[in-house]
C-alpha atoms as a PDB file:
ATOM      1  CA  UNK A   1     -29.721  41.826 -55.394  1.00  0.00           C
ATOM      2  CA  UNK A   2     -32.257  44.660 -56.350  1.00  0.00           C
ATOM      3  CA  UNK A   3     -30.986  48.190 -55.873  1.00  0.00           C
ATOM      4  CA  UNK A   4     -32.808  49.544 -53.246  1.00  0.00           C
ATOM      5  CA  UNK A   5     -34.868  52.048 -54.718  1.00  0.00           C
ATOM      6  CA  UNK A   6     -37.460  54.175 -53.093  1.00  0.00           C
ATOM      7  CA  UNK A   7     -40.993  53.129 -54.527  1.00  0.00           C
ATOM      8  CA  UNK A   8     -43.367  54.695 -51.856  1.00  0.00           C
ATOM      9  CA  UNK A   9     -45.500  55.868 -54.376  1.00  0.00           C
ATOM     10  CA  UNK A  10     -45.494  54.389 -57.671  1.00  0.00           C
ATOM     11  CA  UNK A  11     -48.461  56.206 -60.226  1.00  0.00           C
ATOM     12  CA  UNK A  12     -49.978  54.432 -63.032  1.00  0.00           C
ATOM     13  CA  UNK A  13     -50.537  56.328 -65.761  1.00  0.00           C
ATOM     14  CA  UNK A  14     -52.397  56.017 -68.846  1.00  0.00           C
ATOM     15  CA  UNK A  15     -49.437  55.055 -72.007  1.00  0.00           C
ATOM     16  CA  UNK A  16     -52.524  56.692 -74.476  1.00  0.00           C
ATOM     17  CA  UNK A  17     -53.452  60.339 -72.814  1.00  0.00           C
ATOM     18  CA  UNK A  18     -50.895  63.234 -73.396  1.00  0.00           C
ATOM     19  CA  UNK A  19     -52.555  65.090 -71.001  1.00  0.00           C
ATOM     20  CA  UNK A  20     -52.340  62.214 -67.817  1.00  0.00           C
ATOM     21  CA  UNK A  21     -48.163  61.844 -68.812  1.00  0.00           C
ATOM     22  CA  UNK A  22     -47.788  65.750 -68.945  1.00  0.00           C
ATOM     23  CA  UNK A  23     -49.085  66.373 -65.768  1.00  0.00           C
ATOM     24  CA  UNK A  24     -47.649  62.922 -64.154  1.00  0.00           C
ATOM     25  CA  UNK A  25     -44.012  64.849 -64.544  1.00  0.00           C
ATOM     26  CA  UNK A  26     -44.997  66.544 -61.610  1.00  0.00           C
ATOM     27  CA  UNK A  27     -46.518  64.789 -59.074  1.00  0.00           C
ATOM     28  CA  UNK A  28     -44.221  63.566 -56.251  1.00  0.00           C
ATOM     29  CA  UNK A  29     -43.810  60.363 -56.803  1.00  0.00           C
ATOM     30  CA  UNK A  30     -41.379  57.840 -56.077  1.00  0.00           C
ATOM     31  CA  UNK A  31     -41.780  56.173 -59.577  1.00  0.00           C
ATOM     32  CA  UNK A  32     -44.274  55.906 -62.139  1.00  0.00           C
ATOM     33  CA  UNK A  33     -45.441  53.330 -65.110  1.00  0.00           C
ATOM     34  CA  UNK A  34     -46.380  54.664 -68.531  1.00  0.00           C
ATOM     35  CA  UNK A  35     -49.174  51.603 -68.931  1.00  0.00           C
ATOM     36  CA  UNK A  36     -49.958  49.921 -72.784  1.00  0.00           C
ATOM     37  CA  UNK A  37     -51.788  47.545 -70.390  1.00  0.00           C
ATOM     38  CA  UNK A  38     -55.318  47.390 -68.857  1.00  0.00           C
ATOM     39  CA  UNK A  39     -55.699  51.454 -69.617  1.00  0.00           C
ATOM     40  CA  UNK A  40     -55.015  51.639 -72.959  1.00  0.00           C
ATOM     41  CA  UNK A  41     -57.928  50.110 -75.462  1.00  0.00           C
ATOM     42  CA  UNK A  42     -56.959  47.748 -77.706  1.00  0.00           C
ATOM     43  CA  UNK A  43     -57.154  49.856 -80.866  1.00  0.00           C
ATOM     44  CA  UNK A  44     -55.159  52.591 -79.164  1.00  0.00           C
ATOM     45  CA  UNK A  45     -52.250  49.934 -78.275  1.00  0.00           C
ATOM     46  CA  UNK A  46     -50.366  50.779 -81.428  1.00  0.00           C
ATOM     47  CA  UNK A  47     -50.588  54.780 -80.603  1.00  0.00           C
ATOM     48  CA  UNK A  48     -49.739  54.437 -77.086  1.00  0.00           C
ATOM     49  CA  UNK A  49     -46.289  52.830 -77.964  1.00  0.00           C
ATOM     50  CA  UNK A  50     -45.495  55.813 -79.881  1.00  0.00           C
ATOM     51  CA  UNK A  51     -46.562  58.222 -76.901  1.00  0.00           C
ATOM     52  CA  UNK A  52     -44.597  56.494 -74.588  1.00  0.00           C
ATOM     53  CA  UNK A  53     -41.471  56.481 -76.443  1.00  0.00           C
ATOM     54  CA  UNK A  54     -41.958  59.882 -77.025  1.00  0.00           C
ATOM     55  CA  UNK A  55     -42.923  60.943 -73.220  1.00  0.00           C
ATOM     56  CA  UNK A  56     -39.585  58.971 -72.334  1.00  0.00           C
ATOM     57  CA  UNK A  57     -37.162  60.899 -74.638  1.00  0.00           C
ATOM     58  CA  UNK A  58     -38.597  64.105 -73.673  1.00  0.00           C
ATOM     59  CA  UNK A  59     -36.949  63.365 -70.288  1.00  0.00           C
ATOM     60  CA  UNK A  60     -38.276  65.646 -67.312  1.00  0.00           C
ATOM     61  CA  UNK A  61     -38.941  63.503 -65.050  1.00  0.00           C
ATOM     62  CA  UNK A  62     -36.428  63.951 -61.946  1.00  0.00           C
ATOM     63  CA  UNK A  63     -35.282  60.906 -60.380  1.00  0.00           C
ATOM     64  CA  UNK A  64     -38.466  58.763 -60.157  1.00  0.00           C
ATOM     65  CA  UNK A  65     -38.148  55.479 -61.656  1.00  0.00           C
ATOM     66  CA  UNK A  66     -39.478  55.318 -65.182  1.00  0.00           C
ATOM     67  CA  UNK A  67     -41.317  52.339 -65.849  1.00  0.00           C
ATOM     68  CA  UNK A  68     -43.667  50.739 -68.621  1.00  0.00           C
ATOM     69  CA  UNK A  69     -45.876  48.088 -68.248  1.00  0.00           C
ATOM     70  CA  UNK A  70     -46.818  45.698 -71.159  1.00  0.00           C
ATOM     71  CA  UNK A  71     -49.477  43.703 -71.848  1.00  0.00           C
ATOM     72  CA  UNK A  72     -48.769  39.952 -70.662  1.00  0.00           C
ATOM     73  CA  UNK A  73     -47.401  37.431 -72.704  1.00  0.00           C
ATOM     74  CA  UNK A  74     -50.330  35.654 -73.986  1.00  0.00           C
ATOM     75  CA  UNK A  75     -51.818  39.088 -75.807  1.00  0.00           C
ATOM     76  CA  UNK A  76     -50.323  39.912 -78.907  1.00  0.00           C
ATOM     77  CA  UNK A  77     -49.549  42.672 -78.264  1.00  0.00           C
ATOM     78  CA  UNK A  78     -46.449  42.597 -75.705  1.00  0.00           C
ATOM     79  CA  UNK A  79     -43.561  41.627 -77.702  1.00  0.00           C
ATOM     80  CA  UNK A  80     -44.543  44.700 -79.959  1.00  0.00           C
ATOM     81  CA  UNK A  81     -44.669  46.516 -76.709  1.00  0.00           C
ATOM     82  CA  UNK A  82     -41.049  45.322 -75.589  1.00  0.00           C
ATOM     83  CA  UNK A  83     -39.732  46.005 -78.824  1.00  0.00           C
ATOM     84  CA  UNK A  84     -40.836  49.409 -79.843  1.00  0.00           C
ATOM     85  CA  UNK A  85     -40.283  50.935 -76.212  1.00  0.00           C
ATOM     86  CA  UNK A  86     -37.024  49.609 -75.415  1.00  0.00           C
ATOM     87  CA  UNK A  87     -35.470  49.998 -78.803  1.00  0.00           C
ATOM     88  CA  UNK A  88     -37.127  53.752 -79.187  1.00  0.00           C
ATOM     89  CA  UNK A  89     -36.085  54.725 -75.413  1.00  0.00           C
ATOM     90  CA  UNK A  90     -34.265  52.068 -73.809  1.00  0.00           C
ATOM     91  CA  UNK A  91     -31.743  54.460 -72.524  1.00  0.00           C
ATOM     92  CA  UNK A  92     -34.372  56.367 -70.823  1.00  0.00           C
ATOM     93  CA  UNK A  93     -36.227  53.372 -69.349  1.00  0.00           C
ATOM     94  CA  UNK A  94     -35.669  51.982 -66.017  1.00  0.00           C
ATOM     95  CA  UNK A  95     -37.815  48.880 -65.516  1.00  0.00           C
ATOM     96  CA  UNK A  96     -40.439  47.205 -67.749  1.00  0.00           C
ATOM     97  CA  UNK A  97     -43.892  45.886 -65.584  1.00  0.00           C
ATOM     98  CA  UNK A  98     -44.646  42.547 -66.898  1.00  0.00           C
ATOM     99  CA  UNK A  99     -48.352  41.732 -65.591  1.00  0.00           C
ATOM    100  CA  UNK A 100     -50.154  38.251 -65.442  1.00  0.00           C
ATOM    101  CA  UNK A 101     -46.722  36.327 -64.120  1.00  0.00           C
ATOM    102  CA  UNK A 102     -48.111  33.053 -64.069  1.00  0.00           C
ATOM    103  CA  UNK A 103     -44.687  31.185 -63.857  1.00  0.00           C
ATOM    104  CA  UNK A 104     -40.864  31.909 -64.014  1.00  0.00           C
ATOM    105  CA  UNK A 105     -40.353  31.056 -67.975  1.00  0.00           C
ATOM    106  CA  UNK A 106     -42.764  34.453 -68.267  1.00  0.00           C
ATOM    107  CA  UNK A 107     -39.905  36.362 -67.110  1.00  0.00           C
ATOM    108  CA  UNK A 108     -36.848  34.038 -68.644  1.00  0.00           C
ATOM    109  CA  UNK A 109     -38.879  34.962 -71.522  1.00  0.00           C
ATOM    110  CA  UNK A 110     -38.321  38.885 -71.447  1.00  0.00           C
ATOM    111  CA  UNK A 111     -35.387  38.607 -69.728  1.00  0.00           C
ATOM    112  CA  UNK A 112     -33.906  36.715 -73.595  1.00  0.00           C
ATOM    113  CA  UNK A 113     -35.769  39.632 -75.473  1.00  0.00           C
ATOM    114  CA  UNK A 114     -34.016  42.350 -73.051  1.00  0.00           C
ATOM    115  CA  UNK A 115     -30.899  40.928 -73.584  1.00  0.00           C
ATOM    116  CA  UNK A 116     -31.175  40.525 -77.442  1.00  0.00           C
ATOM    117  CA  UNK A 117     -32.593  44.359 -77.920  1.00  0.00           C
ATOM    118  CA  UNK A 118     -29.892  45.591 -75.577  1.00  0.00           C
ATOM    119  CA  UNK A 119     -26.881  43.982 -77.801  1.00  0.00           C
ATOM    120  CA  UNK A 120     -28.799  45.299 -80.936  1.00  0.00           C
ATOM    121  CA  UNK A 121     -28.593  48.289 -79.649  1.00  0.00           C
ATOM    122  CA  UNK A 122     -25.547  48.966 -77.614  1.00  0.00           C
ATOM    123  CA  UNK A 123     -27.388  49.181 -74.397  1.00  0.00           C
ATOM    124  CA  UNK A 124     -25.778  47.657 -71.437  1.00  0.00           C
ATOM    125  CA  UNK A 125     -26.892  44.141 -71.153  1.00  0.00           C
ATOM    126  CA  UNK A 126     -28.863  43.477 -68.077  1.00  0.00           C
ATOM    127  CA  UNK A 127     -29.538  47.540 -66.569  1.00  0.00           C
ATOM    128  CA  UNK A 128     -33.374  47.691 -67.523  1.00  0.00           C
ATOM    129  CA  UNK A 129     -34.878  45.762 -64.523  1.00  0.00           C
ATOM    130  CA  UNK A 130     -38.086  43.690 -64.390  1.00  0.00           C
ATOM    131  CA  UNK A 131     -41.423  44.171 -62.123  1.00  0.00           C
ATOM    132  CA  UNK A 132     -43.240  40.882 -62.117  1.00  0.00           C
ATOM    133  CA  UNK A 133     -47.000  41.462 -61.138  1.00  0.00           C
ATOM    134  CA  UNK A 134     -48.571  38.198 -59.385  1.00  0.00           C
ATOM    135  CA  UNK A 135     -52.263  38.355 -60.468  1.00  0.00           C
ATOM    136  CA  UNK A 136     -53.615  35.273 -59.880  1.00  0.00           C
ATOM    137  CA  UNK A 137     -53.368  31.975 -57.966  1.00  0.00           C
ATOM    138  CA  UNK A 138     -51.475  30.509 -60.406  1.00  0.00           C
ATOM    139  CA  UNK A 139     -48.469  33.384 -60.122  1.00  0.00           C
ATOM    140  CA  UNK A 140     -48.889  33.165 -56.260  1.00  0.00           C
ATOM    141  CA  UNK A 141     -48.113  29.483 -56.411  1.00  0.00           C
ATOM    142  CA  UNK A 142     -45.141  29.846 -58.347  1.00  0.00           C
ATOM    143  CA  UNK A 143     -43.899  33.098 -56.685  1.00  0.00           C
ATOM    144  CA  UNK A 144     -40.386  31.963 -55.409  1.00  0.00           C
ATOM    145  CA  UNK A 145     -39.020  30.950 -58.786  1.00  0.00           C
ATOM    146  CA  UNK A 146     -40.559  34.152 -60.395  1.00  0.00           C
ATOM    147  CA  UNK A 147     -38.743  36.264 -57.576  1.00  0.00           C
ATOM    148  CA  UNK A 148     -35.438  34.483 -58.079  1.00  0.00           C
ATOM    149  CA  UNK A 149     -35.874  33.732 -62.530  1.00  0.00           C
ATOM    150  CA  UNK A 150     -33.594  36.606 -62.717  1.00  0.00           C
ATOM    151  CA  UNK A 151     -31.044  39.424 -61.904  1.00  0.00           C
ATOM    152  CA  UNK A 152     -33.393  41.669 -63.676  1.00  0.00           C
ATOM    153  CA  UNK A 153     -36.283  41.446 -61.184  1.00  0.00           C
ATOM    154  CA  UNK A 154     -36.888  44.212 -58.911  1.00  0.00           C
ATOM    155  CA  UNK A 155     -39.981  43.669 -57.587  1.00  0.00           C
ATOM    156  CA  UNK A 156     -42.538  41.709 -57.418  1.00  0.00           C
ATOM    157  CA  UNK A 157     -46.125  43.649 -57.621  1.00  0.00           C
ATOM    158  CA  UNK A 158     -49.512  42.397 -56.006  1.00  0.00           C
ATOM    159  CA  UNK A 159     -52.513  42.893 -58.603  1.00  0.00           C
ATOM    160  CA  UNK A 160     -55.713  42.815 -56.493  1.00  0.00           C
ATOM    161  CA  UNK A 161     -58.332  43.026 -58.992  1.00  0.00           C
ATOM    162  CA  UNK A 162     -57.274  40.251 -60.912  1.00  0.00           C
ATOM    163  CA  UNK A 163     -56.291  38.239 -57.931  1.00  0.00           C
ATOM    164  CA  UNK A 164     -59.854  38.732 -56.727  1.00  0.00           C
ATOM    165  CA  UNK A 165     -61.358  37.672 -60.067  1.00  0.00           C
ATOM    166  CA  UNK A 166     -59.218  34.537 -60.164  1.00  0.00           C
ATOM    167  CA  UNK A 167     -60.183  32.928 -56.847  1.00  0.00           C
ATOM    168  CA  UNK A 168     -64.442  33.676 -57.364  1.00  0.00           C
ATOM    169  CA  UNK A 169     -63.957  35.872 -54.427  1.00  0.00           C
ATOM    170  CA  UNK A 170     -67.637  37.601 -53.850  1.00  0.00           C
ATOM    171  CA  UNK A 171     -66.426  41.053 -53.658  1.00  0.00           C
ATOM    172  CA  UNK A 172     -66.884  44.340 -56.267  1.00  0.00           C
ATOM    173  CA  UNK A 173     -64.484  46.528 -54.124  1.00  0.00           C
ATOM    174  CA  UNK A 174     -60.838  46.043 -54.985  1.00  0.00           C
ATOM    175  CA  UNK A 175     -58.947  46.639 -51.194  1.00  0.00           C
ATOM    176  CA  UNK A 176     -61.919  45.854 -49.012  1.00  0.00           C
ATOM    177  CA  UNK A 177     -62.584  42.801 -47.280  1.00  0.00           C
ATOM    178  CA  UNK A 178     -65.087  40.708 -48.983  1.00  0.00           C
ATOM    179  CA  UNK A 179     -68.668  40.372 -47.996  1.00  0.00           C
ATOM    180  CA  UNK A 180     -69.069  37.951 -45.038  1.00  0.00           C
ATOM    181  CA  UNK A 181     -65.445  37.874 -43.662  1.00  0.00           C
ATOM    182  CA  UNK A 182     -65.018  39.637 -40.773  1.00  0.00           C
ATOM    183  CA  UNK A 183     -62.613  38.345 -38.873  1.00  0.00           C
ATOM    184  CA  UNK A 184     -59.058  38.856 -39.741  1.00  0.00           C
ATOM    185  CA  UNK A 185     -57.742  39.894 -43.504  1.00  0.00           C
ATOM    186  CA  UNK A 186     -59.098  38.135 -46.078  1.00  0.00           C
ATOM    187  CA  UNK A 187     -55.783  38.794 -48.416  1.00  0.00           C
ATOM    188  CA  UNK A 188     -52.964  38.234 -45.882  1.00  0.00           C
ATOM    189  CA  UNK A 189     -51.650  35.156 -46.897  1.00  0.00           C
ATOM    190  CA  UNK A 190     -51.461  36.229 -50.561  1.00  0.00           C
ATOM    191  CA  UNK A 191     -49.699  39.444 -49.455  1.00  0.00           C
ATOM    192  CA  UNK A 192     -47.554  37.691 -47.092  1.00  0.00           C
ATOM    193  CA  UNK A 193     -46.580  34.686 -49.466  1.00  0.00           C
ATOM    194  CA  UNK A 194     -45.695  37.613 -52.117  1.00  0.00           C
ATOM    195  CA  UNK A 195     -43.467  39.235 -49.510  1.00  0.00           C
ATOM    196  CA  UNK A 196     -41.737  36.277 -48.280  1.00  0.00           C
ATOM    197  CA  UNK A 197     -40.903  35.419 -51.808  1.00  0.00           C
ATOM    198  CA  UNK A 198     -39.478  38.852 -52.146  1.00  0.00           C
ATOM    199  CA  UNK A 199     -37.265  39.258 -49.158  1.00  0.00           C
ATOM    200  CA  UNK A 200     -35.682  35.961 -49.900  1.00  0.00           C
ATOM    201  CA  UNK A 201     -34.220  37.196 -53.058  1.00  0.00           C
ATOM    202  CA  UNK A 202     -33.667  40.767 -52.017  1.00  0.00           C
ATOM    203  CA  UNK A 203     -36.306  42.537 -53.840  1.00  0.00           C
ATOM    204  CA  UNK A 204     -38.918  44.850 -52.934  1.00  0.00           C
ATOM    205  CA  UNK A 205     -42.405  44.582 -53.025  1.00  0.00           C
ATOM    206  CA  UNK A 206     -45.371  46.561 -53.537  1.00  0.00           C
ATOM    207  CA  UNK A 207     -48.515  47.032 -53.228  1.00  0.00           C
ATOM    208  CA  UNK A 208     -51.723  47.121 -55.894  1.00  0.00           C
ATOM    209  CA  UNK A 209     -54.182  49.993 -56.082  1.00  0.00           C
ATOM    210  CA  UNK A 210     -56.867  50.911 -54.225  1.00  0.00           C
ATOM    211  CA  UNK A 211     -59.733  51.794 -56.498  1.00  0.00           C
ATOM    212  CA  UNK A 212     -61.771  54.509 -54.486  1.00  0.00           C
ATOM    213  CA  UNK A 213     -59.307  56.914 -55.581  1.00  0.00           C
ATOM    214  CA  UNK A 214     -61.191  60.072 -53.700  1.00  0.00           C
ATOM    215  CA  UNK A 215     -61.453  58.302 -50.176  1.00  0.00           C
ATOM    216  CA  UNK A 216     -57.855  58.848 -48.946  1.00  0.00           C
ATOM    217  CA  UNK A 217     -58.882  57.140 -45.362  1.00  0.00           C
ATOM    218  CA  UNK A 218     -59.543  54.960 -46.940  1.00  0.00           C
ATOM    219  CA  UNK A 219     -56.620  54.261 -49.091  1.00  0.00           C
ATOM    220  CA  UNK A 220     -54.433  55.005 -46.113  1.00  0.00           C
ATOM    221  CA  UNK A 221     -55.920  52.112 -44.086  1.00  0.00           C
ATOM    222  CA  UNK A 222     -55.151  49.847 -47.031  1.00  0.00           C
ATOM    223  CA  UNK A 223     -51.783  51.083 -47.385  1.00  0.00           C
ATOM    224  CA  UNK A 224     -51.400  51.225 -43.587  1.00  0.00           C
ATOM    225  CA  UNK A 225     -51.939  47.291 -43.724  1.00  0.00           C
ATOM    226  CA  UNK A 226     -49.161  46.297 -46.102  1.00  0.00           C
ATOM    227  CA  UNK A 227     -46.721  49.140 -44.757  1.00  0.00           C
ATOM    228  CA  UNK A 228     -47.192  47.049 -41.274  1.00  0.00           C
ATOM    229  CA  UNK A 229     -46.277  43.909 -42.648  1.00  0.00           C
ATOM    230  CA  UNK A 230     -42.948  45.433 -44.776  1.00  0.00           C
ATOM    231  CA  UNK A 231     -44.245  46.197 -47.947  1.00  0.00           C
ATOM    232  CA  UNK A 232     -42.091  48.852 -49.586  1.00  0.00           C
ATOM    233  CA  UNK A 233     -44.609  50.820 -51.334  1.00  0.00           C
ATOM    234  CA  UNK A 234     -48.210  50.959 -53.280  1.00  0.00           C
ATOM    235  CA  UNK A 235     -49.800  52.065 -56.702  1.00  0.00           C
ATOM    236  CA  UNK A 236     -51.394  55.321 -56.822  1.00  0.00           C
ATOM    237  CA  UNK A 237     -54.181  55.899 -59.481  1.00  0.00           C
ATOM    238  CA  UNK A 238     -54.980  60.226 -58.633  1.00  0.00           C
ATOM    239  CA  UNK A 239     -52.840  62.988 -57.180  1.00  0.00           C
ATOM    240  CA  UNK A 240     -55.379  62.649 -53.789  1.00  0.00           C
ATOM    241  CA  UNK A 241     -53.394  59.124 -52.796  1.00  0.00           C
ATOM    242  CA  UNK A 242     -49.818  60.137 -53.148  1.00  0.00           C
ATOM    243  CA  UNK A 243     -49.304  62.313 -50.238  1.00  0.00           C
ATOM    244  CA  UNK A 244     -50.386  59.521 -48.255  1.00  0.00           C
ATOM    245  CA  UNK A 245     -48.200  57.016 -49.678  1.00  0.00           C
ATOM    246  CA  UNK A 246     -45.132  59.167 -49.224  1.00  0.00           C
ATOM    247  CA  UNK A 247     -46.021  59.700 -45.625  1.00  0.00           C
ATOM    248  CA  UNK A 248     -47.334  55.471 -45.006  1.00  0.00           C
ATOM    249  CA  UNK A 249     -44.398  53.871 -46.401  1.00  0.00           C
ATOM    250  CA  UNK A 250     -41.673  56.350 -45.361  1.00  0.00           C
ATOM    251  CA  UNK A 251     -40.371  55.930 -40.970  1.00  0.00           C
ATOM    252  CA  UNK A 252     -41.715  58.761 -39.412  1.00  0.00           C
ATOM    253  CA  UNK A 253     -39.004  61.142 -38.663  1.00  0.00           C
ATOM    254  CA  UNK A 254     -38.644  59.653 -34.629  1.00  0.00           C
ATOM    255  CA  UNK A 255     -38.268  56.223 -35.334  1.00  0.00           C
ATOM    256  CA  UNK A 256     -36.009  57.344 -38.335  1.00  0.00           C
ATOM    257  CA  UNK A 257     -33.562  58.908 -36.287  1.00  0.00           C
ATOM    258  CA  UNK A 258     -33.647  56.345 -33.555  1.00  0.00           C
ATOM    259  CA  UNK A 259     -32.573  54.074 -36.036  1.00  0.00           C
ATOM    260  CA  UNK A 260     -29.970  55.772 -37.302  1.00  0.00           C
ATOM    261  CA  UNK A 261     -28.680  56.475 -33.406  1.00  0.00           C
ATOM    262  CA  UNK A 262     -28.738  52.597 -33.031  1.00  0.00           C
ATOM    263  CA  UNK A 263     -26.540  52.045 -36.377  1.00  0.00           C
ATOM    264  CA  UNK A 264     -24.012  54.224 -34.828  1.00  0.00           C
ATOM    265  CA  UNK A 265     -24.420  53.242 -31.226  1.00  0.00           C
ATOM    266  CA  UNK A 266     -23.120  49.805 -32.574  1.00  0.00           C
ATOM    267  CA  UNK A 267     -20.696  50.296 -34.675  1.00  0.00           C
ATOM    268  CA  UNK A 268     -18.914  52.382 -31.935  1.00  0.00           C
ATOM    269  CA  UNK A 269     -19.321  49.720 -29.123  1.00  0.00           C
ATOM    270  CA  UNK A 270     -18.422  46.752 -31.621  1.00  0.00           C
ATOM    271  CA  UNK A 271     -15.406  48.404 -33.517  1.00  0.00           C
ATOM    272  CA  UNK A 272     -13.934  51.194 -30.849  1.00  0.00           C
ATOM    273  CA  UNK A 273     -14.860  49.912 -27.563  1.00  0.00           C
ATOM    274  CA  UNK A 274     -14.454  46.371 -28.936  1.00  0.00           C
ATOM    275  CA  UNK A 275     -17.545  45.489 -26.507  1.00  0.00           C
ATOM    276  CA  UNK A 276     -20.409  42.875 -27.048  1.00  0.00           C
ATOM    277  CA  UNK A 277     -22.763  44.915 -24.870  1.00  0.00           C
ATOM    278  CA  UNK A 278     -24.292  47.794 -26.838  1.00  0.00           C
ATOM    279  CA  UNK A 279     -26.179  50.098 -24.590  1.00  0.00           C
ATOM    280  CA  UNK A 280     -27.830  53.506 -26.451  1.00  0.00           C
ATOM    281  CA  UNK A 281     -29.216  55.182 -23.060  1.00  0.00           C
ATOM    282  CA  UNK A 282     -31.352  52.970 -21.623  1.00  0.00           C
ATOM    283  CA  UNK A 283     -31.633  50.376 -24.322  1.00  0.00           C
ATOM    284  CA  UNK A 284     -29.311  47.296 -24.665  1.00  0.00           C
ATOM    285  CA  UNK A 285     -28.645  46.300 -28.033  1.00  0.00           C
ATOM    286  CA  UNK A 286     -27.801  43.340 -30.020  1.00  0.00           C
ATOM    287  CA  UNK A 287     -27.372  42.125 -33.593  1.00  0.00           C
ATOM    288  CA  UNK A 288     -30.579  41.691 -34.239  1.00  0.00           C
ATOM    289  CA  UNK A 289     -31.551  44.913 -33.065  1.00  0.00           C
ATOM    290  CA  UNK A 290     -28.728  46.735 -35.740  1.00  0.00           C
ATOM    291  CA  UNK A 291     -30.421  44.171 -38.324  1.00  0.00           C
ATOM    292  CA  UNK A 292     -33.987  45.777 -37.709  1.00  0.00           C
ATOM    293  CA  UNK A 293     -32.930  49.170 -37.506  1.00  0.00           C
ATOM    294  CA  UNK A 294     -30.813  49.005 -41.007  1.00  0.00           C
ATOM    295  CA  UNK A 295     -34.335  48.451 -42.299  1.00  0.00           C
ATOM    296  CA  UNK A 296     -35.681  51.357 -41.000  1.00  0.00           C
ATOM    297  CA  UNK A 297     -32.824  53.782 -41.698  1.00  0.00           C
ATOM    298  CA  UNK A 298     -32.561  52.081 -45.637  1.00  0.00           C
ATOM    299  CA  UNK A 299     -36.246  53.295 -45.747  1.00  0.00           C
ATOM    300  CA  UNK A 300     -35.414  56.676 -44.748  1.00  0.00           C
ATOM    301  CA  UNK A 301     -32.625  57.078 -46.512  1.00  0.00           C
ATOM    302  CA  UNK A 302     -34.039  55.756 -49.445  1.00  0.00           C
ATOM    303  CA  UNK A 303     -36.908  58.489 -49.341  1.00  0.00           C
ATOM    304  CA  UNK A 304     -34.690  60.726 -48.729  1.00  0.00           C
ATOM    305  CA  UNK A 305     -34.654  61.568 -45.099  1.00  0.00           C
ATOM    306  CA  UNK A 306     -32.828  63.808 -43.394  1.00  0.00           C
ATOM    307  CA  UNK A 307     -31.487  62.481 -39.674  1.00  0.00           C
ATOM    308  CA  UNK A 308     -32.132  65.397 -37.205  1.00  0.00           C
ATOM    309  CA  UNK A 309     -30.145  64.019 -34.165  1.00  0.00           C
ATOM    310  CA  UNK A 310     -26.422  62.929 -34.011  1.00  0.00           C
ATOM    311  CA  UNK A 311     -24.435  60.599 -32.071  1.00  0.00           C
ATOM    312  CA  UNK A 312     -22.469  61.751 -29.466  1.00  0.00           C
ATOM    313  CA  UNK A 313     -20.282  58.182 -27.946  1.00  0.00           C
ATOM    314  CA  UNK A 314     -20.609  57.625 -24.417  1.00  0.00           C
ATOM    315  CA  UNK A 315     -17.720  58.855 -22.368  1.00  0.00           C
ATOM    316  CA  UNK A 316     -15.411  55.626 -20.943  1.00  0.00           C
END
């Protein structure tokens, strides 16, 4: 099972622009991905590697996951892409984002090359994880066995635009609903087949982008949406979004602490009362109630929280 990792805020960031990675260092994200992918022009692939190796080694970026994302497996460009980044910085790599999962043999497929550059290399076999992005209905079809293909994968990634594109949808606006459907959400099965797929083999799962990078309410709705249904986290293409990730996919501090109250509130009645009945004030409590609040407090504590009220056990 995945480490649980915070990934509120995860910025893309242009593998081919000095300027983007030098001033991604220090922006308060969660994680980021150097991309070779979709922003990097195909005559500037070759260049990019060599920047991204290079941003890597320089180091400097805290503790926010340090990711790359390749091209997909059909280009061919991304076993160049695998090779040159994880045998030039491999030590200072975290994940690699493999877009266009179509099917589980895309990731057995990276998982072998991982695993033969790591030996090569001395690395330790296995640590560099895997972000699978489902991008089309073919990848959404096949999700489970992509989410459990190997101990590697971390996450699995929902790629809107793409998505969009591959089922004729008649919408320009990446995150909006499409033209014509106005009742319910028009992507909810997608995001909740890609979630489903996730929980059941313990890894997180995250959000695309949302395009409109200067209308924040807007973004915030859209992240607002996914955070509801359990979604860990979201892309963020400009500074402008990533405040608002932090604060969508994070427990506000209340329902953080209440959480944390509830953890302790049954653990004390279970283990030192020895009792069945769990009462915190007012509220009884139950298994299933300690099961939803470890999610809440492994959000918060993932982020980084800080509790603000203790326990104090109730007096026999």
């Amino acid at each position: 099972m995945a480490e649980l990792r915070s990934r509120r805020s995860v910025l893309a960031v242009p593998g081919s622009n000095p300027r983007f990675v030098e001033k991604a260092r220090g922006l308060d994200v969660d994680a980021f991905f150097l991309d070779l992918e979709d922003a990097v022009a195909p005559l500037a692939k070759a260049d990019a590697r060599e920047t991204v190796v290079e941003a890597l080694n320089e180091g400097g970026w805290g503790g926010k996951i340090r990711s790359v994302r390749v091209n997909d497996i059909a280009s061919e460009w991304c076993y160049r892409d695998v090779i040159t980044v994880v045998e030039g910085a491999g030590d200072q790599l975290d994940t690699l984002v493999l877009p266009k999962v179509t099917a589980a043999r895309d990731v057995h497929w990276l998982d072998t090359l991982l695993t033969q550059i790591e030996r090569a290399r001395g690395l330790p076999v296995g640590r560099i994880g895997i972000e699978a992005q489902i991008e089309d209905a073919r990848g959404l079809v096949d999700v489970d066995a992509i989410a459990g293909a190997s101990p590697r994968v971390e996450t699995l990634v929902y790629g809107p635009a793409d998505f969009m594109a591959s089922l004729n949808m008649r919408s320009l606006v990446v995150g909006e609903q499409p033209p014509g459907y106005d009742v319910g959400d028009a992507y909810h099965y997608i995001l909740m087949r890609i979630l489903m797929a996730a929980r059941a083999h313990g890894v997180q799962a995250v959000d695309g982008p949302y395009l409109q990078i200067k209308d924040v309410d807007a973004f915030r709705r859209s992240a607002g949406r996914t955070a509801a249904l359990g979604f860990d986290g979201k892309w963020v293409l400009h500074p402008l979004q990533v405040e608002a990730a932090n604060e969508v996919y994070a427990p506000g501090q209340e329902d953080y602490d209440h959480a944390e109250l509830i953890l302790d509130a049954y653990e004390h009645a279970t283990t030192v009362d020895r009792r069945g009945a769990v009462m915190l004030g007012d509220e009884m409590l139950d298994e299933a109630s300690r099961k939803m609040a470890l999610v809440v407090a492994g959000k918060g504590r993932a982020a980084g929280m800080v509790r603000t009220k203790g326990f104090t056990p109730p007096e026999n």
